[in-house]
N, C-alpha and C. Protein backbone atom coordinates (compact mmCIF):
# COMPACT_ATOMS: atom_id res chain seq x y z
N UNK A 1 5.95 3.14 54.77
CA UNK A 1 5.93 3.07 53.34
C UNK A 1 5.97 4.48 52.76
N UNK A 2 6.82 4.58 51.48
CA UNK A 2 7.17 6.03 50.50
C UNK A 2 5.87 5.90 49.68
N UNK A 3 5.31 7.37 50.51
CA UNK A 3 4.34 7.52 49.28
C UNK A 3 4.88 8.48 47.84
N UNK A 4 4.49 7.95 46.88
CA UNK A 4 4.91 8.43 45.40
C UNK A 4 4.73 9.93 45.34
N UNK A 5 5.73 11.28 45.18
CA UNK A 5 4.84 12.37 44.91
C UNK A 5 4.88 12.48 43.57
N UNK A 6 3.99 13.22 42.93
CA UNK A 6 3.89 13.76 41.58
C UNK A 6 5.19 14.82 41.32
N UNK A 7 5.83 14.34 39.96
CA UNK A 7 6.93 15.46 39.54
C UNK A 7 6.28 17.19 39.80
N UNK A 8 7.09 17.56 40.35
CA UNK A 8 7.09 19.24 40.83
C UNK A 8 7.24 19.78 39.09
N UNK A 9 6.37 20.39 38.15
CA UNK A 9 6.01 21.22 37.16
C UNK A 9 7.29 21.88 37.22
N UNK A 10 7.89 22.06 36.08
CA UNK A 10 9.13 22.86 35.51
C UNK A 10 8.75 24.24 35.54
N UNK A 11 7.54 24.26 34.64
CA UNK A 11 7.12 25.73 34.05
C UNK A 11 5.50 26.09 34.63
N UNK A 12 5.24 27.57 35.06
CA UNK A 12 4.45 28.09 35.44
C UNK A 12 3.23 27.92 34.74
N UNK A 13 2.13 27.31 35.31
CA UNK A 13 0.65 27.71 34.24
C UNK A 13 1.27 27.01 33.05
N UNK A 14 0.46 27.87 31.83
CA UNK A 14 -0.07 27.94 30.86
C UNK A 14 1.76 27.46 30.33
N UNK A 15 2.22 27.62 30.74
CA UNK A 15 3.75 27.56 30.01
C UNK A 15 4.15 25.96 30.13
N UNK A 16 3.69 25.03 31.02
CA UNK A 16 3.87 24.01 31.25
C UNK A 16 3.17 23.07 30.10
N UNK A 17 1.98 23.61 29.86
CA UNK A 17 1.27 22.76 28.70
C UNK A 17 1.49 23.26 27.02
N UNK A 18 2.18 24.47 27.09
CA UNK A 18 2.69 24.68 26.05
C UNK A 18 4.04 24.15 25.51
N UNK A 19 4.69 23.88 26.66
CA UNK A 19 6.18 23.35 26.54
C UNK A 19 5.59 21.60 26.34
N UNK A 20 4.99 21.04 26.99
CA UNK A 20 3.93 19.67 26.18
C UNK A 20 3.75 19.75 24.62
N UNK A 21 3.47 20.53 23.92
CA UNK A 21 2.58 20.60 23.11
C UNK A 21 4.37 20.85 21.68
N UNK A 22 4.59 22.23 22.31
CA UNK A 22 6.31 22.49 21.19
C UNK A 22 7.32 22.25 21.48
N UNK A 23 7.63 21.46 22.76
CA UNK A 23 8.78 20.83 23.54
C UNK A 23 9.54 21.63 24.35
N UNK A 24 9.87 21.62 25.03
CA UNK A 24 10.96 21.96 26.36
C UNK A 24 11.96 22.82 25.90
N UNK A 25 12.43 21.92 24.38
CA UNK A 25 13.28 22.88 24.23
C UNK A 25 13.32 24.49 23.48
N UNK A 26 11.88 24.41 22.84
CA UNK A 26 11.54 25.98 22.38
C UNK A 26 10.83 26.84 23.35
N UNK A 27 10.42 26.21 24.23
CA UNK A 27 9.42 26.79 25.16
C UNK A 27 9.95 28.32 25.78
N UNK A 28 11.28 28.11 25.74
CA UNK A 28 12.31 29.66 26.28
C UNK A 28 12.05 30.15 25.58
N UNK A 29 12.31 29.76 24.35
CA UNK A 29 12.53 31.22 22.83
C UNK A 29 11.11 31.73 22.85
N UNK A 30 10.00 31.03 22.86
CA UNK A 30 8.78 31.19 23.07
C UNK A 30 8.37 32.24 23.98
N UNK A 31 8.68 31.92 25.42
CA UNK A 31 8.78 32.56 26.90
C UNK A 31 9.46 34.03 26.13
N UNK A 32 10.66 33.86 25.41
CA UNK A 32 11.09 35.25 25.19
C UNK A 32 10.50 36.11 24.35
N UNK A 33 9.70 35.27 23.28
CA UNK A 33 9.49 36.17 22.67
C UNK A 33 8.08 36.76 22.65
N UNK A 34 7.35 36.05 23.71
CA UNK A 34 6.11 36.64 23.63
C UNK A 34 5.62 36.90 25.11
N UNK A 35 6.33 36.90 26.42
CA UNK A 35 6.09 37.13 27.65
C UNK A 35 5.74 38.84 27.76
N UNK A 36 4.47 38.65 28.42
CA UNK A 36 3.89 39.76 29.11
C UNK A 36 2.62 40.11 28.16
N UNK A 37 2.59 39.69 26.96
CA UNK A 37 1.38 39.46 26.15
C UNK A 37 0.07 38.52 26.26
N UNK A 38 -0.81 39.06 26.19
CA UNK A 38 -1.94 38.13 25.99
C UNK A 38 -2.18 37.65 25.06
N UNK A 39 -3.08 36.31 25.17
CA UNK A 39 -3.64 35.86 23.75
C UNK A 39 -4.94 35.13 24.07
N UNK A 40 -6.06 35.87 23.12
CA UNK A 40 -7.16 35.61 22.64
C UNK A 40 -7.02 35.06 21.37
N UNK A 41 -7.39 33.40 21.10
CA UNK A 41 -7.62 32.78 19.90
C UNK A 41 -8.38 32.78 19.53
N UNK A 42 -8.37 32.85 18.16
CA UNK A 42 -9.82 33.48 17.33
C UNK A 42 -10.36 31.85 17.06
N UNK A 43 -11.68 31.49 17.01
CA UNK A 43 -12.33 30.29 17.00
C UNK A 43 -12.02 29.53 15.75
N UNK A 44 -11.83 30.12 14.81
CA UNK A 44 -11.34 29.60 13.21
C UNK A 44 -10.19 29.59 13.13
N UNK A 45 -9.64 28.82 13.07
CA UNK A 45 -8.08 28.07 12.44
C UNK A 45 -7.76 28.64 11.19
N UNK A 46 -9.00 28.55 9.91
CA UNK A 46 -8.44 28.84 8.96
C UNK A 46 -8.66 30.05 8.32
N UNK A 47 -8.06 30.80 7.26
CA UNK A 47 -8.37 32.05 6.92
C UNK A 47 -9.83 32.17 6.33
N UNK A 48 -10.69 33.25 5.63
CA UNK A 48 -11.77 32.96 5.31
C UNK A 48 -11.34 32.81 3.68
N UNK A 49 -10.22 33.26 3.37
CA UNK A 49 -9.77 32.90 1.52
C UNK A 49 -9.66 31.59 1.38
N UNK A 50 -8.84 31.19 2.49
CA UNK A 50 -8.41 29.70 2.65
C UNK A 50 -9.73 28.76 2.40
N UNK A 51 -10.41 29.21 2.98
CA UNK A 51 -11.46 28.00 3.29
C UNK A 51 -12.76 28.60 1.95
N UNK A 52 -12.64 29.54 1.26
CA UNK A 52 -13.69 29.61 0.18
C UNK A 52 -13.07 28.95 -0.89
N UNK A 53 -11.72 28.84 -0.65
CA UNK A 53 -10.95 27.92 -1.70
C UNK A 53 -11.25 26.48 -1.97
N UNK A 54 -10.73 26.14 -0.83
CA UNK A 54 -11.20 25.05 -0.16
C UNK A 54 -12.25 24.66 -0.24
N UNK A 55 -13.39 25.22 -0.28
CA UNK A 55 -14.86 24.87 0.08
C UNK A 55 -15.25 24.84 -1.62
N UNK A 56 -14.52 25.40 -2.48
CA UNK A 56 -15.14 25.36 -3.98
C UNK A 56 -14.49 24.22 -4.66
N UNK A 57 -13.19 23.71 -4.32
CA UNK A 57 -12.37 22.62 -4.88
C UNK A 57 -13.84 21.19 -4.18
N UNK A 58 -14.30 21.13 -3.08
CA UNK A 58 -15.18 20.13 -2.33
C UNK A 58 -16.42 20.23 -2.90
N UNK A 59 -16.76 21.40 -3.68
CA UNK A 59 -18.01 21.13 -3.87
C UNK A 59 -18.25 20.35 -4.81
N UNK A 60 -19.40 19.24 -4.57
CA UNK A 60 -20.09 18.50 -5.61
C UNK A 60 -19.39 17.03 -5.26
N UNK A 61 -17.93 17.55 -4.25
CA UNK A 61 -16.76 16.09 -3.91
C UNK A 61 -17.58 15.73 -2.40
N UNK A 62 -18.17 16.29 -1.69
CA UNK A 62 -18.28 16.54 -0.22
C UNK A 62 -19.47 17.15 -0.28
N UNK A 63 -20.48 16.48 0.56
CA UNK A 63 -21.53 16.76 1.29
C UNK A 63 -21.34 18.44 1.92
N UNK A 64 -22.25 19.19 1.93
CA UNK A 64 -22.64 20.54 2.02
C UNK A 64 -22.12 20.25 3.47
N UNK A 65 -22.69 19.28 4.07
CA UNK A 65 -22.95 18.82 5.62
C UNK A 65 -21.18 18.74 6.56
N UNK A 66 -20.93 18.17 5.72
CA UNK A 66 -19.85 17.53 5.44
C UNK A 66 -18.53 18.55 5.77
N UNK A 67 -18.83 19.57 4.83
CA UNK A 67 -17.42 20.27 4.43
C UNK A 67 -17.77 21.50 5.54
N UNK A 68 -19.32 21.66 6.18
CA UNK A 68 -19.08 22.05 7.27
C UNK A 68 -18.65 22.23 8.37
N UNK A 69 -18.93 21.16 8.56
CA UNK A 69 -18.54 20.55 9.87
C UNK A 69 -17.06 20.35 9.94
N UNK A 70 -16.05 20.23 8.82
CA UNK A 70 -15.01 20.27 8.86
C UNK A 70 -14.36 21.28 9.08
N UNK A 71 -14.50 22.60 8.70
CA UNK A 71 -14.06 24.04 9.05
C UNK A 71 -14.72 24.65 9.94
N UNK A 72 -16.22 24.07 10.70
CA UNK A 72 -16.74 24.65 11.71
C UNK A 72 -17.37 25.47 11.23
N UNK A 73 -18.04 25.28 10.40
CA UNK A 73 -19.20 26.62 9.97
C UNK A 73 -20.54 25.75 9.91
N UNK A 74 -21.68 26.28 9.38
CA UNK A 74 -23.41 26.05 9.47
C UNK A 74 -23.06 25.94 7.53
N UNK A 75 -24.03 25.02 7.69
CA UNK A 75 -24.16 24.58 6.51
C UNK A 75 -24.58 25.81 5.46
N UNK A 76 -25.27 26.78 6.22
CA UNK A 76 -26.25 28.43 5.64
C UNK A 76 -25.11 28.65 5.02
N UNK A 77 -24.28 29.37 6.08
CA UNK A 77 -22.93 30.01 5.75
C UNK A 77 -21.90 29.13 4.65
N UNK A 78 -21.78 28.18 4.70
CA UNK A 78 -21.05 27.41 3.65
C UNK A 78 -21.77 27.49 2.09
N UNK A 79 -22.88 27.78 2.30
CA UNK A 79 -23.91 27.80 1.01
C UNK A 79 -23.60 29.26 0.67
N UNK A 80 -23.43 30.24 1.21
CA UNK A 80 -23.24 32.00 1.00
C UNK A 80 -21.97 31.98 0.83
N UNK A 81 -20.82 31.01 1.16
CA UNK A 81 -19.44 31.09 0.97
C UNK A 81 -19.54 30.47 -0.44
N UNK A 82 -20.28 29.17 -0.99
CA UNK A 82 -20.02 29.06 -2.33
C UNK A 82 -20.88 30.43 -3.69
N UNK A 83 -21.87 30.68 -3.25
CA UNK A 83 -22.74 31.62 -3.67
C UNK A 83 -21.61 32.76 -3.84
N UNK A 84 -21.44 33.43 -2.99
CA UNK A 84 -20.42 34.51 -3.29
C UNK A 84 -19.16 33.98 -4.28
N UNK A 85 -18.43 32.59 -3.86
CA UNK A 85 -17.31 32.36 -4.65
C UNK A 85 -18.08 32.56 -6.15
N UNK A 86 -19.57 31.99 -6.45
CA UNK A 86 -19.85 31.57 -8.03
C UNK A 86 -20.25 33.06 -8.47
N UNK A 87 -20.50 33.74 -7.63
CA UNK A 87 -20.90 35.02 -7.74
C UNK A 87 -19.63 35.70 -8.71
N UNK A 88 -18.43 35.13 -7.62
CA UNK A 88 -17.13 36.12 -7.78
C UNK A 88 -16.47 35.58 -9.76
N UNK A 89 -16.85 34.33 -9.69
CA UNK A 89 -16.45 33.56 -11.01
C UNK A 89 -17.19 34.48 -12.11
N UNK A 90 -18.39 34.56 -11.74
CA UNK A 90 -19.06 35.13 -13.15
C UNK A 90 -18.73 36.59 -13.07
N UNK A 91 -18.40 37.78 -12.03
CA UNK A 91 -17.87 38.84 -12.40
C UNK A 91 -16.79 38.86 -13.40
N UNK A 92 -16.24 37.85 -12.59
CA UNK A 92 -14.40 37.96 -13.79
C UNK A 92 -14.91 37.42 -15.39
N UNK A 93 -15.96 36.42 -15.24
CA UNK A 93 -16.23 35.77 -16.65
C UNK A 93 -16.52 37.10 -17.30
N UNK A 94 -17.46 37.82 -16.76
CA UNK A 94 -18.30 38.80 -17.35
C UNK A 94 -17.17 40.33 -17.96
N UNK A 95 -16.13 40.09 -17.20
CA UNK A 95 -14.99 41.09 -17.77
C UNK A 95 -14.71 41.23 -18.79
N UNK A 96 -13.85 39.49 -19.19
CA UNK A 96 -13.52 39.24 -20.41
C UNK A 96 -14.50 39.12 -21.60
N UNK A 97 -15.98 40.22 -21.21
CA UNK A 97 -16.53 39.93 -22.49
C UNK A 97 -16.32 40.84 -23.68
């Protein structure tokens, strides 16, 4: 009896699950354009403007708890991200006086 082997991997490592992820067929242009480089991903996805934006449009819509846990921050820090945004509101208010 033929035992089954597993398909023999196209692409080396890390290149095999990336070509999964943006397809087979960019995976070259990819390979070209960034081979021999490293990459360290930074733990946050989103920018920190992005997400004080974000985090001031939610407030009062979304649990403190809530809008944490969605961008990956501590509820502390989400409270000092709106604090600073209301902070930043009343400087500009305080311009136009």
């Amino acid at each position: 009896m033929e035992e089954k082997q597993e398909p023999i991997p196209v692409y080396a490592g890390v290149y095999e699950e990336i070509a999964e992820i943006i397809g087979k067929e960019r995976i070259e242009e990819f390979y070209e354009r960034f081979k021999g480089q490293q990459f360290v991903f930074p733990m946050k996805l989103y920018s920190k403007e992005y997400v004080m934006q974000e985090i001031s449009h939610l407030q009062g819509k979304k649990k403190i708890s809530d809008i944490a846990k969605k961008f990956g921050y501590s509820e502390r820090y989400v409270r000092k991200m709106l604090a600073e945004a209301n902070q930043g509101e009343m400087c500009v208010g305080e311009e136009s006086v």
